[in-house]
PDB file of N, CA and C in Angstrom:
ATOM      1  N   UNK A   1     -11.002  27.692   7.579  1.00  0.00           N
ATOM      2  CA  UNK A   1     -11.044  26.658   6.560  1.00  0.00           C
ATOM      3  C   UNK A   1     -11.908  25.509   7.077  1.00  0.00           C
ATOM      4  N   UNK A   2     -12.619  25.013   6.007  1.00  0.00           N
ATOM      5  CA  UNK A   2     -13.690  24.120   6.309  1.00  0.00           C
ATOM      6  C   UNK A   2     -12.759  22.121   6.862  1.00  0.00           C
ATOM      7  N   UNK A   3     -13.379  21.755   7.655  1.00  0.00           N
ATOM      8  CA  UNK A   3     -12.686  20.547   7.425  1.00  0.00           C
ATOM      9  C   UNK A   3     -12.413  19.790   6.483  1.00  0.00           C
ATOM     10  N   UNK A   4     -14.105  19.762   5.709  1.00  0.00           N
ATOM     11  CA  UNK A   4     -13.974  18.990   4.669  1.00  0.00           C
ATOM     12  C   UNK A   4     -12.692  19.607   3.390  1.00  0.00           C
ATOM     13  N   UNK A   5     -12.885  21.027   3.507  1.00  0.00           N
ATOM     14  CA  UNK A   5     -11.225  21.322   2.429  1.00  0.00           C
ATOM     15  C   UNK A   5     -10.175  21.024   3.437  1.00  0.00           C
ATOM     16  N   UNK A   6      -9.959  21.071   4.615  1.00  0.00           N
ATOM     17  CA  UNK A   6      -8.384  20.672   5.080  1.00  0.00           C
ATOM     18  C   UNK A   6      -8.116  19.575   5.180  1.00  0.00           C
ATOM     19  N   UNK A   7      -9.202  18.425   4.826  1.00  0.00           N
ATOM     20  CA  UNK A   7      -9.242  16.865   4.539  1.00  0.00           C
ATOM     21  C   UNK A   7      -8.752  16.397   3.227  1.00  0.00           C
ATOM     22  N   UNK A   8      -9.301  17.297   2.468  1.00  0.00           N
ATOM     23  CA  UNK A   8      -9.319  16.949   0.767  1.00  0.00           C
ATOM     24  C   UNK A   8      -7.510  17.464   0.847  1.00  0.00           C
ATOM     25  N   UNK A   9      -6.917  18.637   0.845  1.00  0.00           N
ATOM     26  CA  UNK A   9      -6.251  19.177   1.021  1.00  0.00           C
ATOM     27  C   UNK A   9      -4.723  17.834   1.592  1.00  0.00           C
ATOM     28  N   UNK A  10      -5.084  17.737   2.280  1.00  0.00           N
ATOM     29  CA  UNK A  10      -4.284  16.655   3.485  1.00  0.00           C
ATOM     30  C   UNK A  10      -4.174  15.579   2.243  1.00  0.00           C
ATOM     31  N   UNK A  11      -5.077  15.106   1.701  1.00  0.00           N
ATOM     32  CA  UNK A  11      -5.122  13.603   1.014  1.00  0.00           C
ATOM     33  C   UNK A  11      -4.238  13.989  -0.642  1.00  0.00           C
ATOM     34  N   UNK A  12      -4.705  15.079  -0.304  1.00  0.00           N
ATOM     35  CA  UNK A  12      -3.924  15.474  -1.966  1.00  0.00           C
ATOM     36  C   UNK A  12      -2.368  16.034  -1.748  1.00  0.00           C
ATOM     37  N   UNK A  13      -1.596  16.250  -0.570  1.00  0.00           N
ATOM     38  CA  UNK A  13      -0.273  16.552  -0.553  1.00  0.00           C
ATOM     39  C   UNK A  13       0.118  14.815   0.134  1.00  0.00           C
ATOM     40  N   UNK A  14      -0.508  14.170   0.766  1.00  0.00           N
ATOM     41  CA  UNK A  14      -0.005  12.477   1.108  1.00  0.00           C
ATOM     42  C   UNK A  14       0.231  11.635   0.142  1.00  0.00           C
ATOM     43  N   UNK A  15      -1.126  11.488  -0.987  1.00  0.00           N
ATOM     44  CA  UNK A  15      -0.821  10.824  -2.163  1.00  0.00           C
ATOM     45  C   UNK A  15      -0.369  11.236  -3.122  1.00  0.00           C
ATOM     46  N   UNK A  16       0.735  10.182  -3.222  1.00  0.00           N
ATOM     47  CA  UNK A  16       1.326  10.686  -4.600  1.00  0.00           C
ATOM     48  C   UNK A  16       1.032  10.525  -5.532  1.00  0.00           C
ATOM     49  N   UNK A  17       1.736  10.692  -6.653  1.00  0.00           N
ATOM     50  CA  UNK A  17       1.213  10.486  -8.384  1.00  0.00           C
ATOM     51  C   UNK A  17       0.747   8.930  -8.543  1.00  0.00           C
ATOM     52  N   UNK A  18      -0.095   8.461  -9.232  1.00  0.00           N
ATOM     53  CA  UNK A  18      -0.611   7.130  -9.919  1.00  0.00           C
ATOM     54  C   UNK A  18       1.022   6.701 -10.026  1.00  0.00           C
ATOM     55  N   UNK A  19       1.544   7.301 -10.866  1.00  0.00           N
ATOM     56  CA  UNK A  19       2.709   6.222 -11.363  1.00  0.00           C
ATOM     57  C   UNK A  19       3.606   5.833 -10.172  1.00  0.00           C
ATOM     58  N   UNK A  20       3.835   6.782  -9.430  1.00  0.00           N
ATOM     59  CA  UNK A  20       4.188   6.446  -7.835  1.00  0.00           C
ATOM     60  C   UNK A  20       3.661   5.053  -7.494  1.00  0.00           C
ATOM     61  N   UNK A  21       2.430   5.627  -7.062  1.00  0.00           N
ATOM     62  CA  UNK A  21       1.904   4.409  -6.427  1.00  0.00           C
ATOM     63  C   UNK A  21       1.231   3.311  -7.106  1.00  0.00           C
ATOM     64  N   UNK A  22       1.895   3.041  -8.653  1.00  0.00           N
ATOM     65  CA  UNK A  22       1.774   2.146  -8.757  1.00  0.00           C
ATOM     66  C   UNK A  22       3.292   0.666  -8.976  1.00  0.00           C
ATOM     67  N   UNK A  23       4.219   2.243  -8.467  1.00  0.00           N
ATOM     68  CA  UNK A  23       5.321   1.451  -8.256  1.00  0.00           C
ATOM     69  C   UNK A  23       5.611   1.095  -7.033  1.00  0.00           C
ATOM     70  N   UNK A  24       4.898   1.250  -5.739  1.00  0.00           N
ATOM     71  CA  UNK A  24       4.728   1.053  -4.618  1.00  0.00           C
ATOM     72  C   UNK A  24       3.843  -0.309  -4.287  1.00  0.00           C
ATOM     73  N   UNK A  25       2.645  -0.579  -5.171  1.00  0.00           N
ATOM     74  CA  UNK A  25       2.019  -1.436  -5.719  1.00  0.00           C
ATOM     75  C   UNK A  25       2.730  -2.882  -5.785  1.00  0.00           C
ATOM     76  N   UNK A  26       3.424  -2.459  -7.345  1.00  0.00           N
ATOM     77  CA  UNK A  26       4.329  -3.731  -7.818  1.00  0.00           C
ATOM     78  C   UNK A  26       5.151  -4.292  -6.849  1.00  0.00           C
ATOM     79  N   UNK A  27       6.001  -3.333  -6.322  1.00  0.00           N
ATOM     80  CA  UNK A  27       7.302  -3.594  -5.532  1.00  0.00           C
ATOM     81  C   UNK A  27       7.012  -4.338  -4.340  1.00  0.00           C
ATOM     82  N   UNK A  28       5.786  -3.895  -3.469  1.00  0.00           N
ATOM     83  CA  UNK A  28       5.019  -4.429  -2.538  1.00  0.00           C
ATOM     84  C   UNK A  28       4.495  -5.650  -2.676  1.00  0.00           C
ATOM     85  N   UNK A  29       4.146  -6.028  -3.963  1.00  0.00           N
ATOM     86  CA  UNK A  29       3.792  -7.868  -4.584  1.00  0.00           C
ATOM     87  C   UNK A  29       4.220  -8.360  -4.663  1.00  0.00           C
ATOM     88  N   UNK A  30       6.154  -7.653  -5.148  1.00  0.00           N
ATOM     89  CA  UNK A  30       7.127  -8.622  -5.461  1.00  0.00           C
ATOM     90  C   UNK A  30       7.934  -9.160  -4.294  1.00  0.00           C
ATOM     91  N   UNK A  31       7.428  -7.894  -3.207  1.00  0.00           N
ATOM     92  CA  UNK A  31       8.201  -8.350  -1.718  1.00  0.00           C
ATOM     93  C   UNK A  31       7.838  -9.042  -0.845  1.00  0.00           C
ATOM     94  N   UNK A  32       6.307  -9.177  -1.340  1.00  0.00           N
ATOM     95  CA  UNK A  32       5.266 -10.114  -0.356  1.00  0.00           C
ATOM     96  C   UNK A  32       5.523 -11.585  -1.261  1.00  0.00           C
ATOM     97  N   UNK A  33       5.552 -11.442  -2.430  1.00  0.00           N
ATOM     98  CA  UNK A  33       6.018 -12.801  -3.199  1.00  0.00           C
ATOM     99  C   UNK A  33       7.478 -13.588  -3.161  1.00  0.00           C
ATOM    100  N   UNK A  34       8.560 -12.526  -2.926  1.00  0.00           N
ATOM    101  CA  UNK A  34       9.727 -13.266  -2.164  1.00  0.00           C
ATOM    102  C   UNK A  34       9.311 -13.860  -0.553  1.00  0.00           C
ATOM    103  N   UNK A  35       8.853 -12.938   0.239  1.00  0.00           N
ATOM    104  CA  UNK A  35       8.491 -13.724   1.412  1.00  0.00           C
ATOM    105  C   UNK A  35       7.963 -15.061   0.974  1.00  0.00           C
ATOM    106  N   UNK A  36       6.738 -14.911   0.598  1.00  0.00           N
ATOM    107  CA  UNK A  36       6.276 -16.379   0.537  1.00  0.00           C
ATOM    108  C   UNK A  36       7.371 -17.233  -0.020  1.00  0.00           C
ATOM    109  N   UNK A  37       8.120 -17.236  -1.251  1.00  0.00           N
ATOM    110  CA  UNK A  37       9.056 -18.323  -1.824  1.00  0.00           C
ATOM    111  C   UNK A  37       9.882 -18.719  -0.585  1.00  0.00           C
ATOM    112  N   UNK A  38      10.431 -17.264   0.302  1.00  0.00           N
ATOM    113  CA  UNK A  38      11.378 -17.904   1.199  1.00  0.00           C
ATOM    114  C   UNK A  38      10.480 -18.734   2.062  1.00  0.00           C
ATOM    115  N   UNK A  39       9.230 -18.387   3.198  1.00  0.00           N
ATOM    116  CA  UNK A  39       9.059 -19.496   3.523  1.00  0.00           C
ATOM    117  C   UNK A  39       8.871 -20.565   3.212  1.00  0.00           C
ATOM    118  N   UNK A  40       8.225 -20.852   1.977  1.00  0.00           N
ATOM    119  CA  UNK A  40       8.319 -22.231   1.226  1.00  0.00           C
ATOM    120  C   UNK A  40       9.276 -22.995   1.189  1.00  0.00           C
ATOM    121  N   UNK A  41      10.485 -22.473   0.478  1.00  0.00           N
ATOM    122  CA  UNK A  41      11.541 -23.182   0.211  1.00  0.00           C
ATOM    123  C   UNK A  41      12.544 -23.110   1.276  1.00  0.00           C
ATOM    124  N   UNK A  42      12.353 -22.560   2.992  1.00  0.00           N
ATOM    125  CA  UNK A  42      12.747 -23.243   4.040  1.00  0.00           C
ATOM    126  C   UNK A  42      12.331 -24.270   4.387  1.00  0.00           C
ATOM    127  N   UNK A  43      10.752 -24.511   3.973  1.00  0.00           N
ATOM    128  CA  UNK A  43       9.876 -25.206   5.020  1.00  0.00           C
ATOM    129  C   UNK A  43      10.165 -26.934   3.827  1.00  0.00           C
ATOM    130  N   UNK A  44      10.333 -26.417   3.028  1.00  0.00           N
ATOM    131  CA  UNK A  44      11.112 -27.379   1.775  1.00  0.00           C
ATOM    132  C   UNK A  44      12.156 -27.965   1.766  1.00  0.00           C
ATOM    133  N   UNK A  45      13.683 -27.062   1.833  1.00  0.00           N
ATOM    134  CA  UNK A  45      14.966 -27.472   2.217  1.00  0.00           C
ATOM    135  C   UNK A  45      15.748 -27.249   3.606  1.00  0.00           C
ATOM    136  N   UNK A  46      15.278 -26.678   4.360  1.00  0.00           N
ATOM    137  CA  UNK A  46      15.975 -26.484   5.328  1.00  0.00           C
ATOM    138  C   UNK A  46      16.080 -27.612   6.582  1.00  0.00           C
ATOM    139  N   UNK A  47      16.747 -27.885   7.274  1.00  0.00           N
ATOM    140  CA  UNK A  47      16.701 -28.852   7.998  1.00  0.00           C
ATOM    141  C   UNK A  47      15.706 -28.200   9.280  1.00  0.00           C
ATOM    142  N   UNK A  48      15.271 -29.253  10.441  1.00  0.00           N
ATOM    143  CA  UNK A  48      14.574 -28.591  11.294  1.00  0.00           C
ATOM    144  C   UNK A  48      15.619 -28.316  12.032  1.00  0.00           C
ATOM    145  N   UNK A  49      15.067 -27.142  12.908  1.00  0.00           N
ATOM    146  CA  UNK A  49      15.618 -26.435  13.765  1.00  0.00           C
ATOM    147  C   UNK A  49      15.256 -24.691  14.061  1.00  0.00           C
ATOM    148  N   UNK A  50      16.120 -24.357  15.223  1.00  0.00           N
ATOM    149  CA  UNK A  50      16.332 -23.046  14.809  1.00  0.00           C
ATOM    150  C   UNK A  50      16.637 -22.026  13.789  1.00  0.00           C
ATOM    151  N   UNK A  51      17.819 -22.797  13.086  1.00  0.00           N
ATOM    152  CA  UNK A  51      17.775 -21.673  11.782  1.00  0.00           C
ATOM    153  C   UNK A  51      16.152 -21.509  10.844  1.00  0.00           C
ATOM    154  N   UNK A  52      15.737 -22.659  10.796  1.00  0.00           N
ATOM    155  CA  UNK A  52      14.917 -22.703  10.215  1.00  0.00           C
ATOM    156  C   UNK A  52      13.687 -21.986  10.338  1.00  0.00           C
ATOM    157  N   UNK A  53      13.891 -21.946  11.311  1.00  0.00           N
ATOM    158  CA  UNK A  53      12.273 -20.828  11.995  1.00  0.00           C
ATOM    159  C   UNK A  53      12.971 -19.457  12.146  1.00  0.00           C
ATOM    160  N   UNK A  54      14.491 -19.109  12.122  1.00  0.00           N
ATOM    161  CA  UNK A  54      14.696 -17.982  12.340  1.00  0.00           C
ATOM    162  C   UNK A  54      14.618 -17.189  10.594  1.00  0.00           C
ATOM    163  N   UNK A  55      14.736 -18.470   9.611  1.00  0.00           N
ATOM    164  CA  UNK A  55      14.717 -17.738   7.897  1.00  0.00           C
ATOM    165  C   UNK A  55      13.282 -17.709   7.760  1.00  0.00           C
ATOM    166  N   UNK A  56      12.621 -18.779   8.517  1.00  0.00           N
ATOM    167  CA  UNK A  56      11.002 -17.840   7.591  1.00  0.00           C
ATOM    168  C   UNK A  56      10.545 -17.321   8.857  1.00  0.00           C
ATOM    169  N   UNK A  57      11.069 -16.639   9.790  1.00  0.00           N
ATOM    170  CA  UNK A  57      10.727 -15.519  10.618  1.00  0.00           C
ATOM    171  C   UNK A  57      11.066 -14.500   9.719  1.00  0.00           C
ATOM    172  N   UNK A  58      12.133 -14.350   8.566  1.00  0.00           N
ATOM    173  CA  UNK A  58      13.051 -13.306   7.910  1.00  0.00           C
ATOM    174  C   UNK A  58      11.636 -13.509   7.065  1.00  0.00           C
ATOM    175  N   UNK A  59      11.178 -14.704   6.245  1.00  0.00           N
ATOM    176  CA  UNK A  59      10.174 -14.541   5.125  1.00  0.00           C
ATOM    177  C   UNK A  59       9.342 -14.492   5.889  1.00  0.00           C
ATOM    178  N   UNK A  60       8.541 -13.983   6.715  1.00  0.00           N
ATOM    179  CA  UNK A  60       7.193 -13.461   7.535  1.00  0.00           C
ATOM    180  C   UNK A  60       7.170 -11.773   7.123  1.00  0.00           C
ATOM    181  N   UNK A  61       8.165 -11.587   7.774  1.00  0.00           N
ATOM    182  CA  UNK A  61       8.684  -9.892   7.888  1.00  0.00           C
ATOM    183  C   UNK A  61       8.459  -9.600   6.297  1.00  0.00           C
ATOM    184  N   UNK A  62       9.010 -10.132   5.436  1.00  0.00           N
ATOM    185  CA  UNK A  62       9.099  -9.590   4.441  1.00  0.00           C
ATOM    186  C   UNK A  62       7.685  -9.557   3.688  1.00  0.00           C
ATOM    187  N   UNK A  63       6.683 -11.215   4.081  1.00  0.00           N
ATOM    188  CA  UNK A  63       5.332 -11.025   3.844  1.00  0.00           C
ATOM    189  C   UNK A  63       5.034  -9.903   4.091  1.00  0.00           C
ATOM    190  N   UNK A  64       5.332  -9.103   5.455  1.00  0.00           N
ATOM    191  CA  UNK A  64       4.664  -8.073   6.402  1.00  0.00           C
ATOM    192  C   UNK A  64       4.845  -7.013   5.545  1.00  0.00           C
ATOM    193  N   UNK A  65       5.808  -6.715   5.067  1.00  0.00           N
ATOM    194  CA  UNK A  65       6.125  -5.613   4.761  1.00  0.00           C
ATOM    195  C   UNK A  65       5.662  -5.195   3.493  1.00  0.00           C
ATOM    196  N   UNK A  66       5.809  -6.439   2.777  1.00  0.00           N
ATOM    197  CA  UNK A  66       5.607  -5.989   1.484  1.00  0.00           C
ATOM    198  C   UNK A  66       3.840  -6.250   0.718  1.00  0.00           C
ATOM    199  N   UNK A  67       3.578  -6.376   2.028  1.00  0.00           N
ATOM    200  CA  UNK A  67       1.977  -6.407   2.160  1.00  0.00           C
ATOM    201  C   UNK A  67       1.316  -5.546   2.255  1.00  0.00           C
ATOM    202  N   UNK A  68       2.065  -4.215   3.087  1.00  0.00           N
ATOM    203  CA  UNK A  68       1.868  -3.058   3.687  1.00  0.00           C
ATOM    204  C   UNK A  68       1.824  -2.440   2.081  1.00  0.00           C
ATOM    205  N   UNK A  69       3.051  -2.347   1.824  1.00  0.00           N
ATOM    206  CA  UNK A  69       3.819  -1.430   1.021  1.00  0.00           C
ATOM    207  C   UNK A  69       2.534  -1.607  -0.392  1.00  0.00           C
ATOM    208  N   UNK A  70       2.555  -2.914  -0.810  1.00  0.00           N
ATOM    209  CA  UNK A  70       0.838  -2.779  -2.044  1.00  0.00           C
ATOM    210  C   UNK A  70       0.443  -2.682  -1.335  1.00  0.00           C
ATOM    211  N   UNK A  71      -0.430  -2.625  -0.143  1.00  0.00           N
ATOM    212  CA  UNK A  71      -1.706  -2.126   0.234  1.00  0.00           C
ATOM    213  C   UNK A  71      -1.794  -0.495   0.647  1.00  0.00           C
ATOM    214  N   UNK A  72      -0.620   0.216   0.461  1.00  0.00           N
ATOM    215  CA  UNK A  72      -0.446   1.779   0.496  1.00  0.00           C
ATOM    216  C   UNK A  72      -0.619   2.119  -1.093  1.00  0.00           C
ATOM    217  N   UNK A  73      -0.064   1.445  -1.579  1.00  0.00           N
ATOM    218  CA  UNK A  73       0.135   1.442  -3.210  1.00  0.00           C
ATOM    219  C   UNK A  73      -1.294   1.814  -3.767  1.00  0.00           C
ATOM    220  N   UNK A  74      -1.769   0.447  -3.367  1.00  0.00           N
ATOM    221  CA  UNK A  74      -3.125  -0.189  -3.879  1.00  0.00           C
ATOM    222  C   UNK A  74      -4.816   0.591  -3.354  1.00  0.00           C
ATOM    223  N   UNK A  75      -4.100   1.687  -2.213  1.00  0.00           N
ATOM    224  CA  UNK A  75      -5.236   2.414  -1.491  1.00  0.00           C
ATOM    225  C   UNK A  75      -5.013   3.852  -2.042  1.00  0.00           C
ATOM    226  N   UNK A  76      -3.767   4.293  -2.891  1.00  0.00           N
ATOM    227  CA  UNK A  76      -3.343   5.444  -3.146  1.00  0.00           C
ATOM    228  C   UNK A  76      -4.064   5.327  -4.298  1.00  0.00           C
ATOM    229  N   UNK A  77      -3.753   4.312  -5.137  1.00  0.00           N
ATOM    230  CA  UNK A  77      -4.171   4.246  -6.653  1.00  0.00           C
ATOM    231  C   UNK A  77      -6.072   4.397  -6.720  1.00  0.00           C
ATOM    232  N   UNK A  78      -6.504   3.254  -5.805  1.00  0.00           N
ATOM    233  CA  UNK A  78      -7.972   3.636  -5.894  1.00  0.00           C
ATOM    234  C   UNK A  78      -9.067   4.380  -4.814  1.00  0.00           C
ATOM    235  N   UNK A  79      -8.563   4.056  -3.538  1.00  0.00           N
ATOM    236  CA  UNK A  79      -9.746   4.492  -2.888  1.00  0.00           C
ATOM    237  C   UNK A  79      -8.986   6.344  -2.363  1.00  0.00           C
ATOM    238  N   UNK A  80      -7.967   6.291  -2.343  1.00  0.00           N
ATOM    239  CA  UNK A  80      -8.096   7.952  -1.805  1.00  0.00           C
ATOM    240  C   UNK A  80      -8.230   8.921  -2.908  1.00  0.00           C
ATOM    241  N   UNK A  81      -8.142   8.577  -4.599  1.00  0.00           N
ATOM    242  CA  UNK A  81      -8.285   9.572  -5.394  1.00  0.00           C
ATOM    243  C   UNK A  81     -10.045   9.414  -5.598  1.00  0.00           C
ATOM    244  N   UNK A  82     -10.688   8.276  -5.245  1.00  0.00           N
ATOM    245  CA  UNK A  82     -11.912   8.788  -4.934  1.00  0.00           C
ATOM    246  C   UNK A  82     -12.658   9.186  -3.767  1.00  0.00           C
ATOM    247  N   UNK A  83     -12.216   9.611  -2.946  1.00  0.00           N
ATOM    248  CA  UNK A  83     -12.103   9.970  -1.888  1.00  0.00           C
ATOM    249  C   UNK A  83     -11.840  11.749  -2.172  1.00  0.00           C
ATOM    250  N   UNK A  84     -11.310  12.175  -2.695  1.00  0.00           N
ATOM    251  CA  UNK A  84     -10.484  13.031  -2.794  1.00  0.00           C
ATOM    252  C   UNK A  84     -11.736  13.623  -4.137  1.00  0.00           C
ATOM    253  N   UNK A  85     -12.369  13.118  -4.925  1.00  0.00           N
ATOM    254  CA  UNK A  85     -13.340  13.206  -5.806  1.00  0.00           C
ATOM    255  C   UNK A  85     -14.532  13.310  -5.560  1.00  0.00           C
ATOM    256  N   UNK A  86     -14.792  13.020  -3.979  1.00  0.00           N
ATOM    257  CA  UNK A  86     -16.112  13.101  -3.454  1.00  0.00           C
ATOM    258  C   UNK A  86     -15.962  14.203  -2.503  1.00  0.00           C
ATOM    259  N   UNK A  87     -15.169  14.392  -2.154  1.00  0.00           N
ATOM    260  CA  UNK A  87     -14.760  15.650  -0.988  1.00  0.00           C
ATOM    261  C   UNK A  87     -14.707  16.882  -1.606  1.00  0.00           C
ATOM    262  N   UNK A  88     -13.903  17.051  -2.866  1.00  0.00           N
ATOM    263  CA  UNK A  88     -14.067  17.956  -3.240  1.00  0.00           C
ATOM    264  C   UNK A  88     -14.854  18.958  -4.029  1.00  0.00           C
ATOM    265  N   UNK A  89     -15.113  20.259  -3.305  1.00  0.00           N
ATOM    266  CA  UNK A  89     -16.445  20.868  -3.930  1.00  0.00           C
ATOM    267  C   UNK A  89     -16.644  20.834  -5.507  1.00  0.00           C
ATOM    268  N   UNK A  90     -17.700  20.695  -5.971  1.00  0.00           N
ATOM    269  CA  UNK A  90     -18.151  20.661  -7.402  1.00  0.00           C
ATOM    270  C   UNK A  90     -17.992  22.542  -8.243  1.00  0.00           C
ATOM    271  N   UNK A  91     -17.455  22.426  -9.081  1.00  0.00           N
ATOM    272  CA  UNK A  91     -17.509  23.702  -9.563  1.00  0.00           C
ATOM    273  C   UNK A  91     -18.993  24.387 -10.108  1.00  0.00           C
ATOM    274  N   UNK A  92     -19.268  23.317 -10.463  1.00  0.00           N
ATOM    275  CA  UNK A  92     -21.388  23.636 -10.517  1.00  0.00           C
ATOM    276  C   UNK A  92     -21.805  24.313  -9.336  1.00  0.00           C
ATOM    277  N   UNK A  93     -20.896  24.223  -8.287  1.00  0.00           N
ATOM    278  CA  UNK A  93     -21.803  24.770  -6.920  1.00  0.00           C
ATOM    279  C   UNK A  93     -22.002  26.058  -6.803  1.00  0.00           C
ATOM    280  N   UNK A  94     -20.678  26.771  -7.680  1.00  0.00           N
ATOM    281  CA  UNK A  94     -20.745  28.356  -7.754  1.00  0.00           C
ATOM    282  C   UNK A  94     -21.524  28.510  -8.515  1.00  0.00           C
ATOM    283  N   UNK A  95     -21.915  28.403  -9.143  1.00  0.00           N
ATOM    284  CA  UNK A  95     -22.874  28.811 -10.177  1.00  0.00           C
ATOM    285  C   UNK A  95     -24.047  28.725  -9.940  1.00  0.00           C
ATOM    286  N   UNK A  96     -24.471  28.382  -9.160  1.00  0.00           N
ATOM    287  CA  UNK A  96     -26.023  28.006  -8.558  1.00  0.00           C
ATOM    288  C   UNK A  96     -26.396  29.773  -8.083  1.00  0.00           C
ATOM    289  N   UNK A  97     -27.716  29.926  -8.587  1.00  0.00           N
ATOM    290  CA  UNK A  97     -27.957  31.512  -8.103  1.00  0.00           C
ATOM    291  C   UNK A  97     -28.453  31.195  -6.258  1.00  0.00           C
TER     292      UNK A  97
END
């Protein structure tokens, strides 16, 4: 088997369906968008101190994560199904004498 099919192959059992990943997407915006509120509204109400750096250490993580999570979303939805569109052989190719 050629690489280029055990590549195409590979990308097409990893990514999942559009609607998948575009709920991977959302969920990932909404988790990177709670992070941010929480650090805000520590850096807003919380008194200084330790707790305070230990809750938007909690809203960092959650930036982190849910940054990841749309940007898996957001790489599933556009760049690996074209990816996956350029890799794979053209059916015109058989047909060529």
């Amino acid at each position: 088997m050629q690489v280029r099919q055990r590549l195409t192959d590979w990308l097409k059992h990893y990514s999942p369906s559009p609607v998948k990943s575009l709920g991977y997407f959302t969920s990932g915006g909404f988790l990177f968008a709670g992070g941010l509120m929480v650090i805000l509204l520590v850096e807003k109400f919380a008194n200084d101190g330790l707790s305070q750096e230990i809750i938007a250490l909690f809203g960092l993580i959650m930036v982190s994560i849910g940054g990841s999570i749309a940007l898996w979303g957001y790489l599933n939805i556009s760049l690996i199904k074209v990816i996956i569109y350029i890799l794979e052989p053209n059916s015109n190719d058989d047909k060529r004498p």
